[in-house]
Protein backbone atom coordinates (compact mmCIF):
# COMPACT_ATOMS: atom_id res chain seq x y z
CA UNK A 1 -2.50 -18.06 -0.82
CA UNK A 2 0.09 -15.90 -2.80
CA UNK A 3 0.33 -12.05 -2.11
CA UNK A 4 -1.00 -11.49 -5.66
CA UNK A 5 -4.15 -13.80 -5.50
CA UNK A 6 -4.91 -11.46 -2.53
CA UNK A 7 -4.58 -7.93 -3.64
CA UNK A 8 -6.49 -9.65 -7.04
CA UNK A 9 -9.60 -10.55 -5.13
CA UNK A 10 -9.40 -7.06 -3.18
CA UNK A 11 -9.62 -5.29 -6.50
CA UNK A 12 -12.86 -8.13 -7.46
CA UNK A 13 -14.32 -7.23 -4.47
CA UNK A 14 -14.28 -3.24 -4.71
CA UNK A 15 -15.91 -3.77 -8.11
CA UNK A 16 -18.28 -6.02 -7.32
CA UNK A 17 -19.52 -4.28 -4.22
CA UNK A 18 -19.06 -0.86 -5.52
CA UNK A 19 -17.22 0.18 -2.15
CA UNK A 20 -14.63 2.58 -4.18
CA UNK A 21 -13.91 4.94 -1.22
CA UNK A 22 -11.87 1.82 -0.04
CA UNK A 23 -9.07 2.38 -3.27
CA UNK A 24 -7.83 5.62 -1.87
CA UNK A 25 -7.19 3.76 1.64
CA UNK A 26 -5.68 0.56 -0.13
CA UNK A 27 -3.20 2.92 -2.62
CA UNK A 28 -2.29 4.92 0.54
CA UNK A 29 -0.99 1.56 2.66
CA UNK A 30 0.70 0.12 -0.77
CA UNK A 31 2.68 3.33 -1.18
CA UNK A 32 3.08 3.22 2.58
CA UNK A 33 4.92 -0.30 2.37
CA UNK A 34 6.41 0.34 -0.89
CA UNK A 35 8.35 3.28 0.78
CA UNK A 36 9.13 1.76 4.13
CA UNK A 37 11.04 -1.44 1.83
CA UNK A 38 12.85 1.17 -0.42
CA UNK A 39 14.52 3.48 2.27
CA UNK A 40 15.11 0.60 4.78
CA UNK A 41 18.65 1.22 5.40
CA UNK A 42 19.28 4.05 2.95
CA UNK A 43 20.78 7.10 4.11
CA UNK A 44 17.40 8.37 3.27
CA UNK A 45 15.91 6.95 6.52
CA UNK A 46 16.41 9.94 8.93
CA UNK A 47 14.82 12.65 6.72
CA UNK A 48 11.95 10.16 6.44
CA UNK A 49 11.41 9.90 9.64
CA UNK A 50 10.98 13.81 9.91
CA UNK A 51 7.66 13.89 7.74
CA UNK A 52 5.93 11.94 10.25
């Protein structure tokens, strides 16, 4: 099972079972990661840290 095929049939199930308080959550981890892989090893990291 690809990565895609997976966040596909979260997005299928949100709409079919109408649970759309669940997109804010999903968004929030996906920027979360997205983040974490872009500043890995930047001089960035350190000032990161600080916000949390």
């Amino acid at each position: 099972m690809s990565k895609a095929s997976t966040i596909f049939e979260m997005i299928g199930f949100i709409k079919k079972r109408k649970k759309w308080l669940l997109a804010p959550v999903i968004i929030f981890l996906i920027l979360m990661g997205v983040l974490i892989v872009l500043t890995e090893g930047s001089a960035l990291a350190p000032f990161i840290y600080t916000l949390f």
